[in-house]
N, C-alpha and C. Protein backbone atom coordinates (compact mmCIF):
# COMPACT_ATOMS: atom_id res chain seq x y z
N UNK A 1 39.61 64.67 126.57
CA UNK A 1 39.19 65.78 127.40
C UNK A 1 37.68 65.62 127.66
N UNK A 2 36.88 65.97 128.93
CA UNK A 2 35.92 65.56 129.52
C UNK A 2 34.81 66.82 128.87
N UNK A 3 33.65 66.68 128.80
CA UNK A 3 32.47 67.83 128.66
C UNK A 3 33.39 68.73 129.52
N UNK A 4 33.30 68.41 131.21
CA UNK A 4 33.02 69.41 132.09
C UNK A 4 34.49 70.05 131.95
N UNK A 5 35.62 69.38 131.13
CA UNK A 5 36.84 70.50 131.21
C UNK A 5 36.61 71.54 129.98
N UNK A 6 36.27 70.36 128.89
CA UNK A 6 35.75 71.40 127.83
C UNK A 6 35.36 72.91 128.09
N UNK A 7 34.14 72.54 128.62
CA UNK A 7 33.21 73.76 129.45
C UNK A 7 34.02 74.60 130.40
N UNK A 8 34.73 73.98 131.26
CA UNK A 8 35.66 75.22 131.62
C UNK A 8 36.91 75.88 130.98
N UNK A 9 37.28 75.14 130.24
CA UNK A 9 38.23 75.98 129.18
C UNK A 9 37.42 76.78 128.34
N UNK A 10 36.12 76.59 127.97
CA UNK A 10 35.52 77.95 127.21
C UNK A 10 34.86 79.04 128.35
N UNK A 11 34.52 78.58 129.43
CA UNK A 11 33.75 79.54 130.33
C UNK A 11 35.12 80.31 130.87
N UNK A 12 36.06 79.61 130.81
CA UNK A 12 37.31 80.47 131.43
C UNK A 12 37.80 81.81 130.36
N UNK A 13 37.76 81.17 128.82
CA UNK A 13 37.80 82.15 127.75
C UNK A 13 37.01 83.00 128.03
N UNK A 14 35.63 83.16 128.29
CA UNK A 14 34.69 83.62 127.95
C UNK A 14 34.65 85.09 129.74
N UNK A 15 35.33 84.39 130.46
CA UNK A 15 35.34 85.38 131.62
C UNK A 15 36.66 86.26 131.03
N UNK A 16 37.64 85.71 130.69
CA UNK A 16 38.86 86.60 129.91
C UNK A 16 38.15 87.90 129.20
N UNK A 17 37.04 87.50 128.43
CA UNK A 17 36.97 88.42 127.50
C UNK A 17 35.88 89.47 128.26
N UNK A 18 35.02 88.91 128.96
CA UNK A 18 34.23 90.05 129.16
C UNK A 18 34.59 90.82 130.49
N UNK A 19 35.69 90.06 130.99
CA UNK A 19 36.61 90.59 132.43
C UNK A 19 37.12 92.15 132.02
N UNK A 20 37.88 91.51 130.91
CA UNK A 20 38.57 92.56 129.79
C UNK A 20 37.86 94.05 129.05
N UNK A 21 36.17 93.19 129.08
CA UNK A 21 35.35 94.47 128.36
C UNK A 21 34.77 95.28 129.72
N UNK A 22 34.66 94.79 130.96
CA UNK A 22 34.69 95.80 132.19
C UNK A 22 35.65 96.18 132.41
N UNK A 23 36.58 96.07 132.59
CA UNK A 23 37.84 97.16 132.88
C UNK A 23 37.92 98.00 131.75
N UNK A 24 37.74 97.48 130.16
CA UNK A 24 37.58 98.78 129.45
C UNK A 24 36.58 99.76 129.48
N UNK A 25 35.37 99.31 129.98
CA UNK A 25 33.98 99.78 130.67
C UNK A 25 34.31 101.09 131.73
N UNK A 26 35.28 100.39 132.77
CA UNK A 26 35.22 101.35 134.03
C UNK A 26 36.59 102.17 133.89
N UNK A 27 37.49 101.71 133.08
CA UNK A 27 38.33 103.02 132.46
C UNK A 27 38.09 103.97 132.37
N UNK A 28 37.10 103.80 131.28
CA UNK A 28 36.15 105.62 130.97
C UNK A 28 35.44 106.40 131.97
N UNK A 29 35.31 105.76 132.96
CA UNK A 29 34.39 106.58 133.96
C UNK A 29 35.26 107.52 135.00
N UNK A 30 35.15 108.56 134.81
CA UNK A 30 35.51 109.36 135.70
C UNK A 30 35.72 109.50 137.24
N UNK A 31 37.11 109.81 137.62
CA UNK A 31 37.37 109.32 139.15
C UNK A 31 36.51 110.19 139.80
N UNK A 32 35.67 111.10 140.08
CA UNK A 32 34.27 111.71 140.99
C UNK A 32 33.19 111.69 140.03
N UNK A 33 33.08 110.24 139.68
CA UNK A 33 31.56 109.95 139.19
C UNK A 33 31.21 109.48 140.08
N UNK A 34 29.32 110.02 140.03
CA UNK A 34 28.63 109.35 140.99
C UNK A 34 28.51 108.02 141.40
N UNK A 35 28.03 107.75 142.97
CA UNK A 35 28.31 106.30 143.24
C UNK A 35 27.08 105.28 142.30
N UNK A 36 25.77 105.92 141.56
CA UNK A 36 25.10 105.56 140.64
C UNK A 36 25.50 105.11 139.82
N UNK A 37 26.87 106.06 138.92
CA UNK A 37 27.39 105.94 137.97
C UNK A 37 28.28 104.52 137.82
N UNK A 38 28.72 103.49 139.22
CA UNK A 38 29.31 102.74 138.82
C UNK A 38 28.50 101.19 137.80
N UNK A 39 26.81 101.68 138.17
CA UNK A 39 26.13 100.45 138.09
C UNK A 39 26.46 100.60 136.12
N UNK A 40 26.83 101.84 135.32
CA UNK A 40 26.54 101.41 134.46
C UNK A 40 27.17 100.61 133.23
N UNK A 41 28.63 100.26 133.77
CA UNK A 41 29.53 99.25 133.71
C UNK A 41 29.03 97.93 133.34
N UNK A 42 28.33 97.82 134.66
CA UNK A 42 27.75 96.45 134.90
C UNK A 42 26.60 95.82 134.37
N UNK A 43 25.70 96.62 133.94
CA UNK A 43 24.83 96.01 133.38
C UNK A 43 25.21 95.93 131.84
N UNK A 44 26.13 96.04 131.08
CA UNK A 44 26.33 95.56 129.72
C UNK A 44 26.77 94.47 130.22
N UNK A 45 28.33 94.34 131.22
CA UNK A 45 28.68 93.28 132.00
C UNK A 45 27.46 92.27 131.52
N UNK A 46 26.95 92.44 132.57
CA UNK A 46 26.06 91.22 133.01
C UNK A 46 25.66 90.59 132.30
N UNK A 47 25.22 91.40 131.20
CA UNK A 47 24.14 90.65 129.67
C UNK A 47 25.01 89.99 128.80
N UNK A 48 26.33 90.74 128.69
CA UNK A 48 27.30 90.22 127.97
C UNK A 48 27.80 88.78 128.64
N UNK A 49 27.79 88.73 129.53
CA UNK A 49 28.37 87.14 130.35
C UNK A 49 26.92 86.51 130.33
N UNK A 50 25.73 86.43 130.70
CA UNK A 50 24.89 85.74 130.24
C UNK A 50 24.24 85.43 128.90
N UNK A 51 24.42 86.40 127.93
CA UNK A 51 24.73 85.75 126.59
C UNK A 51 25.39 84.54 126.14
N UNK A 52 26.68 85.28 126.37
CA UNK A 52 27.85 84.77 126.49
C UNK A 52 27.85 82.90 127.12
N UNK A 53 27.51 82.98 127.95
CA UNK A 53 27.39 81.48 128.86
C UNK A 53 26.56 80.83 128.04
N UNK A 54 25.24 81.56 127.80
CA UNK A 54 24.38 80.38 126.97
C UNK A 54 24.44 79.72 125.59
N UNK A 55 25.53 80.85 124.63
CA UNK A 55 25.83 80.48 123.42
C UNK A 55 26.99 79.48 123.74
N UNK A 56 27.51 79.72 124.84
CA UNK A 56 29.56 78.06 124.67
C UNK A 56 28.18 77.73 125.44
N UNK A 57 27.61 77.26 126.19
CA UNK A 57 26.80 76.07 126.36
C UNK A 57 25.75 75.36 125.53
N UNK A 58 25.44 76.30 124.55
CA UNK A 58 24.70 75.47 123.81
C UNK A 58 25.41 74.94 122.74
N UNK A 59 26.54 75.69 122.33
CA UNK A 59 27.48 75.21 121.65
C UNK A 59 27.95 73.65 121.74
N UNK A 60 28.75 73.66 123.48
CA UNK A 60 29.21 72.84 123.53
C UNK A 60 28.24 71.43 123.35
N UNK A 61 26.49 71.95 124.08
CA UNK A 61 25.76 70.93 123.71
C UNK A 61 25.95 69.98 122.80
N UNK A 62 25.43 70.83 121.42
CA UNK A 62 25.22 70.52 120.06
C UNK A 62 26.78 69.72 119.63
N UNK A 63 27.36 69.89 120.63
CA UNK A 63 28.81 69.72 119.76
C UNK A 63 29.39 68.22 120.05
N UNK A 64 28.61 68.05 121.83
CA UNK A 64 28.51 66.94 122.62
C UNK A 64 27.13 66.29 122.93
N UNK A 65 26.15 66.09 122.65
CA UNK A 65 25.22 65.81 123.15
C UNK A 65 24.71 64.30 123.92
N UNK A 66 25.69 63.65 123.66
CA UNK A 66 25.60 62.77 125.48
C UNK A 66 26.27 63.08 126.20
N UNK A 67 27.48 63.62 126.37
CA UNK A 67 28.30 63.88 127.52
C UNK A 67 27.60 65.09 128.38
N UNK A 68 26.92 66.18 127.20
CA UNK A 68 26.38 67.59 128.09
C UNK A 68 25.51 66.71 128.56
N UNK A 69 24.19 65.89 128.81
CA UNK A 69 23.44 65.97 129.89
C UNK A 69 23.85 64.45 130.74
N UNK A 70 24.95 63.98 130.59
CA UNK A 70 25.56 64.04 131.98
C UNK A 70 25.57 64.20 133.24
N UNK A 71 25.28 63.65 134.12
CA UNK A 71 26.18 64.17 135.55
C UNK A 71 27.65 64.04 135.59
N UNK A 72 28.45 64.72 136.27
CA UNK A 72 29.41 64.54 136.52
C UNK A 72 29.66 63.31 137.66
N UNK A 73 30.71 62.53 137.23
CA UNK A 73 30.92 61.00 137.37
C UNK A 73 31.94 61.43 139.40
N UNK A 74 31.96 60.26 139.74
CA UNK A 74 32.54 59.88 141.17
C UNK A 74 33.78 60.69 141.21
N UNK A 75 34.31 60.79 139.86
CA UNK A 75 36.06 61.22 140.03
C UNK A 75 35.89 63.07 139.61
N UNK A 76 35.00 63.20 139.08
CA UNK A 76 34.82 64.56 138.51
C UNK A 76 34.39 65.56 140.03
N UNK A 77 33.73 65.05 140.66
CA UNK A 77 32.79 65.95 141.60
C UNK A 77 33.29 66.56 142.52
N UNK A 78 34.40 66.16 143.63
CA UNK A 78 35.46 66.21 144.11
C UNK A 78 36.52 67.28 143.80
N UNK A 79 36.76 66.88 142.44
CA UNK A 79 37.42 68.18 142.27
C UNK A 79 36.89 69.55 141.53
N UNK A 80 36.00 69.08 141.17
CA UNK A 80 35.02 71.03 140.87
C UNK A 80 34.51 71.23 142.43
N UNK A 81 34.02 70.43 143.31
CA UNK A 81 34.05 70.82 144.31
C UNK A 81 35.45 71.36 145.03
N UNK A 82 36.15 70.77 145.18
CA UNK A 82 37.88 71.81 145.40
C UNK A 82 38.29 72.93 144.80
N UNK A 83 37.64 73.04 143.49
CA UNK A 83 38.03 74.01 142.55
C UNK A 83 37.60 75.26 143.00
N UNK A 84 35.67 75.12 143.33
CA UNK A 84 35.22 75.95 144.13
C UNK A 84 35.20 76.57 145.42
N UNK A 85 36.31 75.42 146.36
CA UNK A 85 36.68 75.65 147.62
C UNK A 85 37.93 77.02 147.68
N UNK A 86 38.88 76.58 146.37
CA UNK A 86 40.13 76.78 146.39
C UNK A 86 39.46 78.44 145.70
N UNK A 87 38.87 78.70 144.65
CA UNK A 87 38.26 80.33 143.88
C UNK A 87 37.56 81.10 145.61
N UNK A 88 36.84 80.08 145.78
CA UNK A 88 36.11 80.67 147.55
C UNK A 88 37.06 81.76 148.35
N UNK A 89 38.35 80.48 148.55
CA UNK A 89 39.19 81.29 149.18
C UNK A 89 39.71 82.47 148.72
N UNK A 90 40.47 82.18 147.50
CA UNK A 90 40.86 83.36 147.01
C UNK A 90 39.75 84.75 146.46
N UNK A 91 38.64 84.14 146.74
CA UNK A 91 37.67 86.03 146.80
C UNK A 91 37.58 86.61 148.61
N UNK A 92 37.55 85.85 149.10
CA UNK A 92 37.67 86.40 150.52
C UNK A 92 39.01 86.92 150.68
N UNK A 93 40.36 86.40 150.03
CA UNK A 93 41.44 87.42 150.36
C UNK A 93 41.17 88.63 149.67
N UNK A 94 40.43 88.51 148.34
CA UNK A 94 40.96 89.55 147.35
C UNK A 94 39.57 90.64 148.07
N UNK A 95 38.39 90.37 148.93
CA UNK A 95 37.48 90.70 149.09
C UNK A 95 37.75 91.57 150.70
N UNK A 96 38.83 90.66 151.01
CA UNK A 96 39.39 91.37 152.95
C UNK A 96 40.67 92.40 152.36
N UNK A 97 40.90 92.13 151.02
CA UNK A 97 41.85 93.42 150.70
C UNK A 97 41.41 94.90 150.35
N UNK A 98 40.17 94.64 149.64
CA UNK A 98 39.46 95.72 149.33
C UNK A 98 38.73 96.28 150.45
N UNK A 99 38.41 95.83 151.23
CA UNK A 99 37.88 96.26 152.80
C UNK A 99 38.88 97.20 153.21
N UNK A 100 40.34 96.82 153.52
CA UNK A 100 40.99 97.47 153.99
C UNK A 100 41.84 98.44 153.38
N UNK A 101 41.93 98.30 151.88
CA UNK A 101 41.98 99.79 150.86
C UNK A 101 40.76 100.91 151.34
N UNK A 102 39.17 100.38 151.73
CA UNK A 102 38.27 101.18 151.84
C UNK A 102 38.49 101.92 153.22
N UNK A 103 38.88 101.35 154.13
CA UNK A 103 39.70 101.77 155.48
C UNK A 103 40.35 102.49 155.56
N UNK A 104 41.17 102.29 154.75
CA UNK A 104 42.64 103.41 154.50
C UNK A 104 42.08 104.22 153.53
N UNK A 105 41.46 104.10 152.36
CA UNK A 105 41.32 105.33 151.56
C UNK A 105 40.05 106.21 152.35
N UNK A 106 38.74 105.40 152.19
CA UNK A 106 37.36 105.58 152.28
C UNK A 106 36.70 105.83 151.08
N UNK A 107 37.42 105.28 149.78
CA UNK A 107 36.42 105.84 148.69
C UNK A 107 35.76 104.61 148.12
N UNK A 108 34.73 104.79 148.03
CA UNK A 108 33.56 103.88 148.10
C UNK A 108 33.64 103.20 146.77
N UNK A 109 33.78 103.94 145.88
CA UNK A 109 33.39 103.82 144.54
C UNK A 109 34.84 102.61 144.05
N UNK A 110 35.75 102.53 144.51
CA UNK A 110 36.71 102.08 144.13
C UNK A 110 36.58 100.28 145.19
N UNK A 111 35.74 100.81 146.09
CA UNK A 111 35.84 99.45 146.68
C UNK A 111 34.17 98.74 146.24
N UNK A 112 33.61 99.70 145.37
CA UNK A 112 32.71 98.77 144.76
C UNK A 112 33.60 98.02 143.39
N UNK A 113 34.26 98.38 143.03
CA UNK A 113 34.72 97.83 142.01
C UNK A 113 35.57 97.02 142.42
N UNK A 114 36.30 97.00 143.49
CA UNK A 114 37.44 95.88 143.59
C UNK A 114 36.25 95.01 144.32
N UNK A 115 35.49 94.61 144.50
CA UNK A 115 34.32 93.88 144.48
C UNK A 115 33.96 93.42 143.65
N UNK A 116 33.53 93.73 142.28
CA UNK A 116 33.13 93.19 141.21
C UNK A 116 34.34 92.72 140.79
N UNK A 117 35.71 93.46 140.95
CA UNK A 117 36.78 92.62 140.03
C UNK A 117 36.87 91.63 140.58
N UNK A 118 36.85 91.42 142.24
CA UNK A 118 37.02 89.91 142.66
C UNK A 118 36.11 88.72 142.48
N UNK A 119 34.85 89.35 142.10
CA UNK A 119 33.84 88.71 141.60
C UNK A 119 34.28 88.16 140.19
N UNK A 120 34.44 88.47 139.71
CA UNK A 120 35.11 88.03 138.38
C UNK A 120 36.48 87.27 138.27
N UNK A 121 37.52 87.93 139.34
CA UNK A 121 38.39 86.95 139.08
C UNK A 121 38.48 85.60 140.09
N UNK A 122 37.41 85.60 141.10
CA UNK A 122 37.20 84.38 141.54
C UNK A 122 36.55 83.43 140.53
N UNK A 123 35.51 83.97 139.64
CA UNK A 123 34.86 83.02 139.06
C UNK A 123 35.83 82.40 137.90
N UNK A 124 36.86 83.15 137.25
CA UNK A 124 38.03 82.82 136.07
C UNK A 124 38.84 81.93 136.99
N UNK A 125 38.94 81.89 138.26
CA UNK A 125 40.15 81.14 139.03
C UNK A 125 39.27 79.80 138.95
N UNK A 126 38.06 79.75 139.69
CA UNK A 126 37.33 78.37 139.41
C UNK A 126 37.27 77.43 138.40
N UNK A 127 37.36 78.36 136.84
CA UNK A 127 37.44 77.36 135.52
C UNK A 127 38.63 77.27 135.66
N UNK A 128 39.51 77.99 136.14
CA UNK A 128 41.41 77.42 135.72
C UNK A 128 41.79 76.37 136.68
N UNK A 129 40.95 76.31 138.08
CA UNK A 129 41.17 75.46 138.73
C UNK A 129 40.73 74.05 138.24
N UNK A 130 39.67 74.21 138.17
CA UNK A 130 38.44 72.52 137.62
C UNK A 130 39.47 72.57 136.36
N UNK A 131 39.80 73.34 135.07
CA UNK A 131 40.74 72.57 134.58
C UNK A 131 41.92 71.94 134.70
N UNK A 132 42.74 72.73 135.72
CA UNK A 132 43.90 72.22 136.42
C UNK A 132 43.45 71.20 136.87
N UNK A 133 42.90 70.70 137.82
CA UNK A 133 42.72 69.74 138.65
C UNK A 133 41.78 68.71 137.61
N UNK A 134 40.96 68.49 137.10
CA UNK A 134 40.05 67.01 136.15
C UNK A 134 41.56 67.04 134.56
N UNK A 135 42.75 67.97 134.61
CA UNK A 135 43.67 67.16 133.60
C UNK A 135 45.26 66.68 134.71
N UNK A 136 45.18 67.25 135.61
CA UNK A 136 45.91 66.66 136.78
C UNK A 136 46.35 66.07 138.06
N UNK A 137 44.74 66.85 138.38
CA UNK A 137 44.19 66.29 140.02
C UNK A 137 44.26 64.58 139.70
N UNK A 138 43.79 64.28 141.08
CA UNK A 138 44.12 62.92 141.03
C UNK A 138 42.44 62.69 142.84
């Protein structure tokens, strides 16, 4: 198994879990909380996934230290580039769906969040992809 799948099998863990600690985040918040009120979800979010990223990367460093500083090789690039083509797409559907929930409902607060969820589950689709594809792509 390569650094860069390594790295996405833990960055993919690592969006699982804190995917998991915003939806338990925005559970608690009350359906006519202010549209203020959604930012405060997000900023544990945020710190928690940038923590988060720098400890499995330094991890994986220490764990690999010629493969992490690396470039990714002729056969690798291609497909994290596809990986990112293929997560791309799927936030623009999940991103033209929430548009048109906001259409039909008009409540704001709910289409800020199906925003951030697609934000998140585009970025978990990208590590499942780059691992799908660098243990099967071709």
């Amino acid at each position: 198994m390569s650094f860069r799948e390594k790295s996405a099998w833990a960055m993919g863990g690592l969006m699982i879990i804190t995917g998991l600690f915003y939806v338990s985040l925005v559970s608690g918040l009350p359906v006519d909380a202010p549209p203020i009120a959604q930012l405060g979800p997000l900023i544990p979010y945020v710190l928690m996934v940038i923590v988060g990223s720098i400890i499995v990367q330094i991890t994986l460093s220490v764990w690999m230290p010629h493969e992490a500083n690396s470039a990714a090789d002729e056969r690798e690039q291609p497909l994290i580039n596809r990986a990112g083509h293929w997560s791309g797409i799927l936030l623009s559907i999940t991103i033209t769906y929430a548009a048109i929930q906001y259409l039909c409902t008009g409540q704001g607060n709910i289409l800020f969040q199906w925003i951030v969820g697609s934000l998140i589950l585009a970025q978990f689709a990208e590590y499942a992809f780059q691992v799908f594809l660098l243990r099967y792509g071709r």
